[in-house]
PDB file of N, CA and C in Angstrom:
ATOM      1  N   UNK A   1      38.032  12.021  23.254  1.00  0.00           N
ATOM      2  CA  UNK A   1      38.649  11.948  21.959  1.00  0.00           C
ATOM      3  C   UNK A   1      37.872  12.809  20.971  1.00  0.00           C
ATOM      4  N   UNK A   2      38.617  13.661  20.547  1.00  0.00           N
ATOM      5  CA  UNK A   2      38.152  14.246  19.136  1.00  0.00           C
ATOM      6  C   UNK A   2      37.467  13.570  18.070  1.00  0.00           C
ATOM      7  N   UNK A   3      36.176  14.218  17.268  1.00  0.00           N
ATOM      8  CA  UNK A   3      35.499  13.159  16.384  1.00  0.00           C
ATOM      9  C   UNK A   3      36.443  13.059  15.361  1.00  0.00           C
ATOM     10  N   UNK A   4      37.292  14.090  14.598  1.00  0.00           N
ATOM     11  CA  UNK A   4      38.612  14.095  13.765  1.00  0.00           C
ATOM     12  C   UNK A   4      39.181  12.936  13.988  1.00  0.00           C
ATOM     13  N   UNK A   5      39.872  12.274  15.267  1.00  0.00           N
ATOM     14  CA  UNK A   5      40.937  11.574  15.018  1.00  0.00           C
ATOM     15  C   UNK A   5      39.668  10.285  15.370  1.00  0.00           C
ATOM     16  N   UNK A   6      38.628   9.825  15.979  1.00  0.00           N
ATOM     17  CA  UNK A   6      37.962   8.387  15.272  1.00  0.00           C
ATOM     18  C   UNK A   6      37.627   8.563  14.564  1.00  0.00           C
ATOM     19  N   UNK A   7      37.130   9.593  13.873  1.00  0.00           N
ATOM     20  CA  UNK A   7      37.078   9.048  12.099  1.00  0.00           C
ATOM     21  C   UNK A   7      38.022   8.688  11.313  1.00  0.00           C
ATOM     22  N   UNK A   8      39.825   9.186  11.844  1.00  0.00           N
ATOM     23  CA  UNK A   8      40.336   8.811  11.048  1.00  0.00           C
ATOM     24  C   UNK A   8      41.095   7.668  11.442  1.00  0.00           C
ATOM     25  N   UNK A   9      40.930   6.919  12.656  1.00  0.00           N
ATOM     26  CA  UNK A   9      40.989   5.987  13.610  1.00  0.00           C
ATOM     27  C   UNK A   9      40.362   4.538  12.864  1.00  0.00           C
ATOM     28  N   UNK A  10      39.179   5.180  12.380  1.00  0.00           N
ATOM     29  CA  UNK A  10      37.980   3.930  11.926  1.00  0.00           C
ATOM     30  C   UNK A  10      38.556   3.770  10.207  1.00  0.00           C
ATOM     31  N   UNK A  11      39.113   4.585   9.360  1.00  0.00           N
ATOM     32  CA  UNK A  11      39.266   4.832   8.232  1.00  0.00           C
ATOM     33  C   UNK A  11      40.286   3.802   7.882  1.00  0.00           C
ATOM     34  N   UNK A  12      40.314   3.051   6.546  1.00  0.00           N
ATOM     35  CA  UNK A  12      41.542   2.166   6.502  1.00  0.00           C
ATOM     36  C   UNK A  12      42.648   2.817   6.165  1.00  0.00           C
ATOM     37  N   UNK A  13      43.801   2.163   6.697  1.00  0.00           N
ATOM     38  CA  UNK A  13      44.732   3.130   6.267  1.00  0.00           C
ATOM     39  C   UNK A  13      45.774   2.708   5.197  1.00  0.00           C
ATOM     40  N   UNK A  14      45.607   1.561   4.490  1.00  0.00           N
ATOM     41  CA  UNK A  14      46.275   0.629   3.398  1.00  0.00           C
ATOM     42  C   UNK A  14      45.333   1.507   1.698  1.00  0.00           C
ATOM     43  N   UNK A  15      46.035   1.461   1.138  1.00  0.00           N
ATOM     44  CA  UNK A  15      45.858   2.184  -0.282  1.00  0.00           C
ATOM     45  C   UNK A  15      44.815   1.015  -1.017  1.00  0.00           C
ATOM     46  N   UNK A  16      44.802  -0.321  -0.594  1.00  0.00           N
ATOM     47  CA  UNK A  16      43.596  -1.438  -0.987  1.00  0.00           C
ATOM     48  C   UNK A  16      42.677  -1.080  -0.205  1.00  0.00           C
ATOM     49  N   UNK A  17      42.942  -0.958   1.102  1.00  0.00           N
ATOM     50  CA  UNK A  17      41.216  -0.447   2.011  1.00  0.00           C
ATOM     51  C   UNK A  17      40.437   0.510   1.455  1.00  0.00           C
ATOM     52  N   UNK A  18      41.418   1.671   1.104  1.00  0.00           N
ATOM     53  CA  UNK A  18      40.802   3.064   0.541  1.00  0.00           C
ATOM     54  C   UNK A  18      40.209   2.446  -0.699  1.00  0.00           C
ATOM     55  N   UNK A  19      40.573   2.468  -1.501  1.00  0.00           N
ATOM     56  CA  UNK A  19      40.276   1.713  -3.139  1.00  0.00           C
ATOM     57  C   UNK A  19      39.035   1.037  -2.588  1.00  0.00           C
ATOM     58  N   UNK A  20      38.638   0.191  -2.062  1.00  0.00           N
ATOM     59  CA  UNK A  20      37.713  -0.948  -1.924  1.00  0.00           C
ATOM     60  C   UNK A  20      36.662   0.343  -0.967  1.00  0.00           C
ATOM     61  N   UNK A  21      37.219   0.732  -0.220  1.00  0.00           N
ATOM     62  CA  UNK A  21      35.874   1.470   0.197  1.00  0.00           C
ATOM     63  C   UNK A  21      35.498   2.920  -0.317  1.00  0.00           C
ATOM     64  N   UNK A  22      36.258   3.024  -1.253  1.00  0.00           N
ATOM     65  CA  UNK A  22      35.427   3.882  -2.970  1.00  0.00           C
ATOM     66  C   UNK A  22      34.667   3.356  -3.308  1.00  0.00           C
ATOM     67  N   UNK A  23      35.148   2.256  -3.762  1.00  0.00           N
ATOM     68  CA  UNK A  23      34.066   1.266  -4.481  1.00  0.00           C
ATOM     69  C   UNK A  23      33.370   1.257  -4.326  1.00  0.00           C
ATOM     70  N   UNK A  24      33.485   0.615  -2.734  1.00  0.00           N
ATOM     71  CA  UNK A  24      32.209  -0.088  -2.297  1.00  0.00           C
ATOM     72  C   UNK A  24      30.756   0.480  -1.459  1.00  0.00           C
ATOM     73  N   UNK A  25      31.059   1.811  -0.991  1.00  0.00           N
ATOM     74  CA  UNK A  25      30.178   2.885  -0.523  1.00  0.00           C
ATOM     75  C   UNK A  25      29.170   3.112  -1.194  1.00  0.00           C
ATOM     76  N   UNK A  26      29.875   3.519  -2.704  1.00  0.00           N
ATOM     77  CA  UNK A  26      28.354   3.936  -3.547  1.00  0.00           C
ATOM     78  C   UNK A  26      27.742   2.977  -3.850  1.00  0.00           C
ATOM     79  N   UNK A  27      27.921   1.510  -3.975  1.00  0.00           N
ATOM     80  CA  UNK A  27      27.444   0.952  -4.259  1.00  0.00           C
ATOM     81  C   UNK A  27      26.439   0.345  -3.221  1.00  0.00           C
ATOM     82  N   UNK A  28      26.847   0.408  -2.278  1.00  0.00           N
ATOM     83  CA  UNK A  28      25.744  -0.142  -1.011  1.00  0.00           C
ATOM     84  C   UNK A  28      24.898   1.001  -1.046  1.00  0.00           C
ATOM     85  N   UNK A  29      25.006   2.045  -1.101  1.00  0.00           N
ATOM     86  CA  UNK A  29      24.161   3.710  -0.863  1.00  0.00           C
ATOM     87  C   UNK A  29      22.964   3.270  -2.277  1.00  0.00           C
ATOM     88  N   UNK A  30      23.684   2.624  -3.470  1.00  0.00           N
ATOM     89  CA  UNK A  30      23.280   2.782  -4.340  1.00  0.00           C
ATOM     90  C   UNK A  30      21.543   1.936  -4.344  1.00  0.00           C
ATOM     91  N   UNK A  31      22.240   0.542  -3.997  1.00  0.00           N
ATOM     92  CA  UNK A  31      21.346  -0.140  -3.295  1.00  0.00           C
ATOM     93  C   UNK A  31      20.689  -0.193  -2.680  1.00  0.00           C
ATOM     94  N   UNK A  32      20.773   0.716  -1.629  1.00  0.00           N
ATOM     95  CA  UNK A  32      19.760   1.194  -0.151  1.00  0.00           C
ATOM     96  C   UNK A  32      18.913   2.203  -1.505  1.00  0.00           C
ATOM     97  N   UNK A  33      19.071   3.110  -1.716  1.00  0.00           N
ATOM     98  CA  UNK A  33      18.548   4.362  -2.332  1.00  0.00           C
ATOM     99  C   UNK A  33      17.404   3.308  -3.517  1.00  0.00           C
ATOM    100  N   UNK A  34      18.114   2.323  -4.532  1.00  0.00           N
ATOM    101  CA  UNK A  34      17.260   2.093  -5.650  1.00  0.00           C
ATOM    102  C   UNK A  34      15.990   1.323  -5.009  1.00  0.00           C
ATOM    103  N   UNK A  35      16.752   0.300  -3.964  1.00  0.00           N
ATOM    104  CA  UNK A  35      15.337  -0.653  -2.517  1.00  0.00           C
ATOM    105  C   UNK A  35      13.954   0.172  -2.522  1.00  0.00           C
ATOM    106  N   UNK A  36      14.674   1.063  -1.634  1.00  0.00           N
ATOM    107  CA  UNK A  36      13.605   2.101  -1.112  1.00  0.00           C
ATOM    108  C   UNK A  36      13.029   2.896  -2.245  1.00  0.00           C
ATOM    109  N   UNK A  37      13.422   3.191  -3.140  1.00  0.00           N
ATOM    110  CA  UNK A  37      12.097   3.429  -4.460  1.00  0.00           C
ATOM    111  C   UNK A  37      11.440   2.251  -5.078  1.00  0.00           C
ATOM    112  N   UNK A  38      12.238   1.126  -5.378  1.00  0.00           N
ATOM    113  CA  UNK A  38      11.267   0.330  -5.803  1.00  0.00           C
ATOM    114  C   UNK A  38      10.350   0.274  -4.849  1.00  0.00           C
ATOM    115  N   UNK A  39      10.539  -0.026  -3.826  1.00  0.00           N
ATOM    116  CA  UNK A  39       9.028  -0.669  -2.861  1.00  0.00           C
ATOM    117  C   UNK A  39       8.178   0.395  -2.343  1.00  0.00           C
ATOM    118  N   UNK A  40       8.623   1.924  -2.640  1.00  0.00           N
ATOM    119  CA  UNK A  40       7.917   2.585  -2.626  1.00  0.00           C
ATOM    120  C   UNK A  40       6.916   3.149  -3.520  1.00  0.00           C
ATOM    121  N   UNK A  41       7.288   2.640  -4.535  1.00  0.00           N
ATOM    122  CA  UNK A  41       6.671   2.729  -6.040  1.00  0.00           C
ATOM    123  C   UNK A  41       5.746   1.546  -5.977  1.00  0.00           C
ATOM    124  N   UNK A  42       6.452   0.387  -5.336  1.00  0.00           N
ATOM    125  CA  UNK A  42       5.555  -1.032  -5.499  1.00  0.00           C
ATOM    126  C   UNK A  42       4.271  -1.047  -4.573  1.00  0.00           C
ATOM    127  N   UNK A  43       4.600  -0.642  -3.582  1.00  0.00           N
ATOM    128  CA  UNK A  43       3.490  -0.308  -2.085  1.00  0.00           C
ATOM    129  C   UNK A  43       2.226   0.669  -2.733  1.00  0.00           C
ATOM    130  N   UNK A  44       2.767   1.798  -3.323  1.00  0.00           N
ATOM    131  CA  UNK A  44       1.625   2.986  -4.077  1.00  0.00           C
ATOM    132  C   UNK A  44       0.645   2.312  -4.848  1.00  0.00           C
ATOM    133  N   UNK A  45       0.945   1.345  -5.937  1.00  0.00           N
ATOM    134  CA  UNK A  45       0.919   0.915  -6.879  1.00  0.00           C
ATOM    135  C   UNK A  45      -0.237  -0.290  -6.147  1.00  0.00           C
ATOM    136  N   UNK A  46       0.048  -1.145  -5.539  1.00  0.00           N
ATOM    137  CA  UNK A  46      -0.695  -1.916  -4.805  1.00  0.00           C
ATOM    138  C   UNK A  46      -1.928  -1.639  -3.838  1.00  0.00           C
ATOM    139  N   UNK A  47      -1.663  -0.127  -3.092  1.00  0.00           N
ATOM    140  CA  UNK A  47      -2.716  -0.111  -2.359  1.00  0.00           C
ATOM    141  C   UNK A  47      -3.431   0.882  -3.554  1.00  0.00           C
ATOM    142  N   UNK A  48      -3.105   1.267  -4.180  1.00  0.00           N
ATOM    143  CA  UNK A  48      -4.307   2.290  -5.352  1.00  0.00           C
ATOM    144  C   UNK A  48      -5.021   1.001  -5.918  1.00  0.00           C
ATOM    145  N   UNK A  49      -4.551   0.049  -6.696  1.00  0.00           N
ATOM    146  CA  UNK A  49      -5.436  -1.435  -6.864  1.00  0.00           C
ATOM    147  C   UNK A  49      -6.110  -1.865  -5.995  1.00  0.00           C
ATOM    148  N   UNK A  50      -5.615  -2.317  -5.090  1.00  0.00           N
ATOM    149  CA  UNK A  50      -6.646  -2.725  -3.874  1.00  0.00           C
ATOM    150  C   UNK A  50      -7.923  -2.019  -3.717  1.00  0.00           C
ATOM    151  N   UNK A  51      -7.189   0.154  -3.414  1.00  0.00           N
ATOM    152  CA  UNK A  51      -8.452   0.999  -3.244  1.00  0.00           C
ATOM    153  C   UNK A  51      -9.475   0.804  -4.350  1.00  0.00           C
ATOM    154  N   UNK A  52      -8.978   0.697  -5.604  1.00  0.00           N
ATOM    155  CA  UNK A  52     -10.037   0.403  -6.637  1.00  0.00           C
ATOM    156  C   UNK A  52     -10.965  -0.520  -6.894  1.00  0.00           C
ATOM    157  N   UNK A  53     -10.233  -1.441  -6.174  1.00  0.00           N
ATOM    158  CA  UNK A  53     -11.256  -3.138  -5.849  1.00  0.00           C
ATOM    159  C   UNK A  53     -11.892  -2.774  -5.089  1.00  0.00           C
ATOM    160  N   UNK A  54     -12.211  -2.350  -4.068  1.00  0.00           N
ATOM    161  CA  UNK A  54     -13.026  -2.374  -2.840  1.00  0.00           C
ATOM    162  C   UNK A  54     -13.949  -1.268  -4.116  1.00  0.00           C
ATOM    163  N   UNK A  55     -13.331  -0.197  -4.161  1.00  0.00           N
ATOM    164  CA  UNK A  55     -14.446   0.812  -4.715  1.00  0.00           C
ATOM    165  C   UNK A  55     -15.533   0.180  -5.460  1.00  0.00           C
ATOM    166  N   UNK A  56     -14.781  -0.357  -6.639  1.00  0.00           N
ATOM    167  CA  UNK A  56     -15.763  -1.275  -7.512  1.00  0.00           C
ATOM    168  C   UNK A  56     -16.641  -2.508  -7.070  1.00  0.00           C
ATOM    169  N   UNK A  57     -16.292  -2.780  -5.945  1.00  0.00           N
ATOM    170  CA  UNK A  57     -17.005  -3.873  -5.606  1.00  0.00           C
ATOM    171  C   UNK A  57     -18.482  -3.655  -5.109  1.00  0.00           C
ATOM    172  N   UNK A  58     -18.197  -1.876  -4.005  1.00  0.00           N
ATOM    173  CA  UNK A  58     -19.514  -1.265  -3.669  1.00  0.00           C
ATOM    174  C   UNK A  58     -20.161  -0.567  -4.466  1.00  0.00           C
ATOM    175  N   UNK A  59     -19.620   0.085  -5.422  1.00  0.00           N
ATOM    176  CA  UNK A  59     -20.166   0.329  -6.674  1.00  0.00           C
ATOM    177  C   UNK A  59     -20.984  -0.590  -7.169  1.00  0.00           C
ATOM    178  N   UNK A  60     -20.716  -1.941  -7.575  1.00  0.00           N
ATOM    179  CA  UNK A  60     -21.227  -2.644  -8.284  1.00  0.00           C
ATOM    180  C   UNK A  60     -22.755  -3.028  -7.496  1.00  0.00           C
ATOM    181  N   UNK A  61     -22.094  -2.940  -5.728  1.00  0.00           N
ATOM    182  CA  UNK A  61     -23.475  -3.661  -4.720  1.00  0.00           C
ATOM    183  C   UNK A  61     -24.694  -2.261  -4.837  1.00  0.00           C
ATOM    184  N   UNK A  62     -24.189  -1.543  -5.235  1.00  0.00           N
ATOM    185  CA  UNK A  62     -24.937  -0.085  -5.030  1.00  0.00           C
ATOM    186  C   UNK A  62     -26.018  -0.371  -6.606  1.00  0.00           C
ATOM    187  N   UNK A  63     -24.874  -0.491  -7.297  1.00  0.00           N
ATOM    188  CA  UNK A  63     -25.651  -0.615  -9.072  1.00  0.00           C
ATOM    189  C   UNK A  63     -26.805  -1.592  -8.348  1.00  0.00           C
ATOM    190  N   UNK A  64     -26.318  -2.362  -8.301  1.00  0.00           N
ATOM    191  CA  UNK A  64     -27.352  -3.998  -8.407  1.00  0.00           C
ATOM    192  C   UNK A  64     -28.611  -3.535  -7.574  1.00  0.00           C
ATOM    193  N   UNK A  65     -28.411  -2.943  -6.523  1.00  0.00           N
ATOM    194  CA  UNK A  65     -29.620  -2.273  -5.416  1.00  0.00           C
ATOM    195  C   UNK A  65     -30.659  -0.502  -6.323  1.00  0.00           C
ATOM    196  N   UNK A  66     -29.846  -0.310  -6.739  1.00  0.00           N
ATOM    197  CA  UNK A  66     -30.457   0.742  -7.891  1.00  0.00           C
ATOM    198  C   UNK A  66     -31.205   0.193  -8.827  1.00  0.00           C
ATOM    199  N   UNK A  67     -31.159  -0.682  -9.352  1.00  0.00           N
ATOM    200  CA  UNK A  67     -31.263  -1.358 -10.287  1.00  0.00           C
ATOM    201  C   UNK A  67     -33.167  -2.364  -9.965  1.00  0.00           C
ATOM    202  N   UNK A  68     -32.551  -2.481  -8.676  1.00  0.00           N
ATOM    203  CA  UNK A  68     -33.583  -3.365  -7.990  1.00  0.00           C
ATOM    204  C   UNK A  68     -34.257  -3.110  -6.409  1.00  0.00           C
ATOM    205  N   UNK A  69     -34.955  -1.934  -6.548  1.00  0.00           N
ATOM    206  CA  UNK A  69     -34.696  -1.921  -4.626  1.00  0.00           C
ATOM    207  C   UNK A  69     -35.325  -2.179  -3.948  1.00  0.00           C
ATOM    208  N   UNK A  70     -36.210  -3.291  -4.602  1.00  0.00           N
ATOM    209  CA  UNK A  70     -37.106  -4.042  -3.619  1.00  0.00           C
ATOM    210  C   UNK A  70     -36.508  -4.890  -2.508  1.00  0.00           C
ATOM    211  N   UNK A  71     -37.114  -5.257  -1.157  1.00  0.00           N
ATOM    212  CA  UNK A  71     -36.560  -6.109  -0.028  1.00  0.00           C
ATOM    213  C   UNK A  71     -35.759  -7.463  -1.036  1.00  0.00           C
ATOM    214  N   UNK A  72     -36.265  -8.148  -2.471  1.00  0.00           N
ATOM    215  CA  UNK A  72     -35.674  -9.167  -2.669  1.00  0.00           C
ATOM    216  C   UNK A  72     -34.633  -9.128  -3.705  1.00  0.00           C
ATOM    217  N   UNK A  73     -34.444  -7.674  -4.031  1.00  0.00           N
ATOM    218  CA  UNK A  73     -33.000  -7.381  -4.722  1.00  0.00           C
ATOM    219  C   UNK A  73     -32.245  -7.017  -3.967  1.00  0.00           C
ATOM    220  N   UNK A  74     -32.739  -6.485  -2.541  1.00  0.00           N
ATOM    221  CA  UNK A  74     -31.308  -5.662  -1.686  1.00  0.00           C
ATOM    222  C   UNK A  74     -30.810  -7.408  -1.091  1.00  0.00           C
ATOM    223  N   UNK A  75     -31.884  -8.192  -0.613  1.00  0.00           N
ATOM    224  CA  UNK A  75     -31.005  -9.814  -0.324  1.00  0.00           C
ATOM    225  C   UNK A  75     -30.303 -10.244  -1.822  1.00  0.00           C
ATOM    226  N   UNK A  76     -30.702 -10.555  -2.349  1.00  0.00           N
ATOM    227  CA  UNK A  76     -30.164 -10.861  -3.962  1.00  0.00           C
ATOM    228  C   UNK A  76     -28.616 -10.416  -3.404  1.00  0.00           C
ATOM    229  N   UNK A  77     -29.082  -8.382  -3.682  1.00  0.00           N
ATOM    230  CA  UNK A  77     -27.554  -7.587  -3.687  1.00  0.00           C
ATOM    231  C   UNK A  77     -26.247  -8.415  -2.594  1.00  0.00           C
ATOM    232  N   UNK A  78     -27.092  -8.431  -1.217  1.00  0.00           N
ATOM    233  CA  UNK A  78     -26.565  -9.424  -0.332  1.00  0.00           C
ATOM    234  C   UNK A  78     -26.078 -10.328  -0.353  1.00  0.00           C
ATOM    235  N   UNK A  79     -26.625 -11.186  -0.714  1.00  0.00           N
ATOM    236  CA  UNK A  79     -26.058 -12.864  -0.987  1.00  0.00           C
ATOM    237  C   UNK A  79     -24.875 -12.631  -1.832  1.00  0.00           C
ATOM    238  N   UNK A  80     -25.363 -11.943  -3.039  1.00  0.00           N
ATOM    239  CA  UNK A  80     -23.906 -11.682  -4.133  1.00  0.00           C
ATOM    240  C   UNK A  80     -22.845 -11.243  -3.532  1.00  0.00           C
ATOM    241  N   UNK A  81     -23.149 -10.164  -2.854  1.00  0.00           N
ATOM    242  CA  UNK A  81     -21.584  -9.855  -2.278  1.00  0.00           C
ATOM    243  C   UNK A  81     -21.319 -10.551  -0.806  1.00  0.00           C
ATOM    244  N   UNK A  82     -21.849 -11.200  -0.052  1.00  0.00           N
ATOM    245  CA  UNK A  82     -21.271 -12.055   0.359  1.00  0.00           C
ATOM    246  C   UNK A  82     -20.740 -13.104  -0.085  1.00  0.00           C
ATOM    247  N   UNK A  83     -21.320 -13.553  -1.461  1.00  0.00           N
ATOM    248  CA  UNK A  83     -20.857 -15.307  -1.536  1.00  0.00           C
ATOM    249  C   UNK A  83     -19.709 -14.697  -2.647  1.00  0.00           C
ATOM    250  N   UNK A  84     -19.461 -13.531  -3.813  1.00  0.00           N
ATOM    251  CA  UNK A  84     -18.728 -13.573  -4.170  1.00  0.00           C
ATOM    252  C   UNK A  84     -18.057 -12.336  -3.856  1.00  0.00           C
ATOM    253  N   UNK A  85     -17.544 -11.673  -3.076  1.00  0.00           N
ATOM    254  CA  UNK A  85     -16.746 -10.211  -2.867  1.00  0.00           C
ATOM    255  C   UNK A  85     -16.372 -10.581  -1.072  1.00  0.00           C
ATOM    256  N   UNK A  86     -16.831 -11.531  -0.880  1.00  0.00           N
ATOM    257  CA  UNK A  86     -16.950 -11.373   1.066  1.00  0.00           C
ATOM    258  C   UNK A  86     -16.793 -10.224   1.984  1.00  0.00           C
ATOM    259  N   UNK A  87     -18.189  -9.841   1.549  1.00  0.00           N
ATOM    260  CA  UNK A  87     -18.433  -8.818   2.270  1.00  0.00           C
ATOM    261  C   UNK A  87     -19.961  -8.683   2.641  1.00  0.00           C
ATOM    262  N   UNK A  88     -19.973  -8.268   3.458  1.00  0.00           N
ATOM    263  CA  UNK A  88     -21.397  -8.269   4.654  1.00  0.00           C
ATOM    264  C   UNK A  88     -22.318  -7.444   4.878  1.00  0.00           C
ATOM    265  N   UNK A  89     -23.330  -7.493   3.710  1.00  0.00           N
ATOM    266  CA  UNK A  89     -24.264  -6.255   3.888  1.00  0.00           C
ATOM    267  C   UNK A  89     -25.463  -6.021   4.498  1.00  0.00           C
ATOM    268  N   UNK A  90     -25.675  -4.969   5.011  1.00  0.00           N
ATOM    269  CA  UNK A  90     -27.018  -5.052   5.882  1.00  0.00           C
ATOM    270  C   UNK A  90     -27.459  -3.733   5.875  1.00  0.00           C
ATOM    271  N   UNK A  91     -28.975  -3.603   5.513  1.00  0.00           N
ATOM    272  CA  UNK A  91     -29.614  -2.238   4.849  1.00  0.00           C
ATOM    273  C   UNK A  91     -30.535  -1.704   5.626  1.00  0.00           C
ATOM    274  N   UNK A  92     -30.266  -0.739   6.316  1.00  0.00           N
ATOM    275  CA  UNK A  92     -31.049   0.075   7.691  1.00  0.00           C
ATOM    276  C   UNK A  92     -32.115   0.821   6.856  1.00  0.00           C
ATOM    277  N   UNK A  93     -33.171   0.260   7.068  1.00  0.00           N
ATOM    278  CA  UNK A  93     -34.779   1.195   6.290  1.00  0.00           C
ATOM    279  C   UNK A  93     -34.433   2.581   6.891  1.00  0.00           C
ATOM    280  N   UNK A  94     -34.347   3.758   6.365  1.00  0.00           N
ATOM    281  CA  UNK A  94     -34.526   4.649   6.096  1.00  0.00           C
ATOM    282  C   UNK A  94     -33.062   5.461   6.988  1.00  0.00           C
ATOM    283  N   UNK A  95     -32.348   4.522   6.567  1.00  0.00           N
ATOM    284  CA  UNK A  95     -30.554   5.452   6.615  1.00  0.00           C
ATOM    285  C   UNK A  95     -29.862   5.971   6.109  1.00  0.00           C
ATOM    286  N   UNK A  96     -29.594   7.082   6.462  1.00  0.00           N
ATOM    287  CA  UNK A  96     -28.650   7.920   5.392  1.00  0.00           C
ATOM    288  C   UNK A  96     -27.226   7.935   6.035  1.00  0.00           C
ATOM    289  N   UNK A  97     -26.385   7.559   5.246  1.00  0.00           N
ATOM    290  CA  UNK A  97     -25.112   7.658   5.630  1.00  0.00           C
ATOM    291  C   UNK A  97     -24.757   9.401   5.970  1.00  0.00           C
ATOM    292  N   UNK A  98     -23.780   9.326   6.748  1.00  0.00           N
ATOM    293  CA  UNK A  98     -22.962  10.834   7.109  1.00  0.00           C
ATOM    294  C   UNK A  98     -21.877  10.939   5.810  1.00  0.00           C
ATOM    295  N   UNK A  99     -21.360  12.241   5.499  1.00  0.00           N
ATOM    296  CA  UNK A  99     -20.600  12.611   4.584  1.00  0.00           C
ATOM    297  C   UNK A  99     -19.389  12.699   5.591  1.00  0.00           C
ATOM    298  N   UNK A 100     -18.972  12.459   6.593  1.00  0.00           N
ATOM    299  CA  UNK A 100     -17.891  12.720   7.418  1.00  0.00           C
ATOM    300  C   UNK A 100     -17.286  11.483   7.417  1.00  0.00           C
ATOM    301  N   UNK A 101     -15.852  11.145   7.898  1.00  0.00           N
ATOM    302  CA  UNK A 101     -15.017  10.297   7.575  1.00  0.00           C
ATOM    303  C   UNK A 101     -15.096   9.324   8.960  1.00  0.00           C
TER     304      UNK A 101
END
């Protein structure tokens, strides 16, 4: 069968079918289309907050260890961000992190 005649096979053929599926096309398209920007806007929006929390949180464990870098400020630094950020720090004497990902 020709794709011509099931498309026009599948198509209503009453002057109310047509009418109603004017209507009603853009409006479902409309819906799919506005969905998928909101939550794509909403998703961006959420993980850039999140990224900023985490940032600030090691920021802040970094300040507090700058600030103090004796063995009983880097535990201090420790305890703090475990008991309030839950997160788990542990400080290798004489480590330098890599700049690679």
């Amino acid at each position: 069968m020709p794709l011509q005649t099931t498309i026009k096979n599948a198509l209503p053929k009453s002057l109310l079918g047509r009418a109603l599926l004017i209507i009603v096309t853009p409006l479902i398209l409309l819906q799919v289309v506005s969905g998928l920007i909101f939550y794509e806007t909403h998703w961006d929006k959420v993980s850039y907050r999140l990224a900023r929390s985490v940032a600030g949180d090691v920021a802040a464990i970094v300040q507090l260890v700058t600030d103090d870098p004796s063995e009983e400020g880097r535990e201090r630094a420790a305890a703090l961000a475990g008991r309030n950020m839950d997160m788990f720090v542990t400080f290798l004497p004489g480590a330098i992190l890599s700049n690679k990902a």
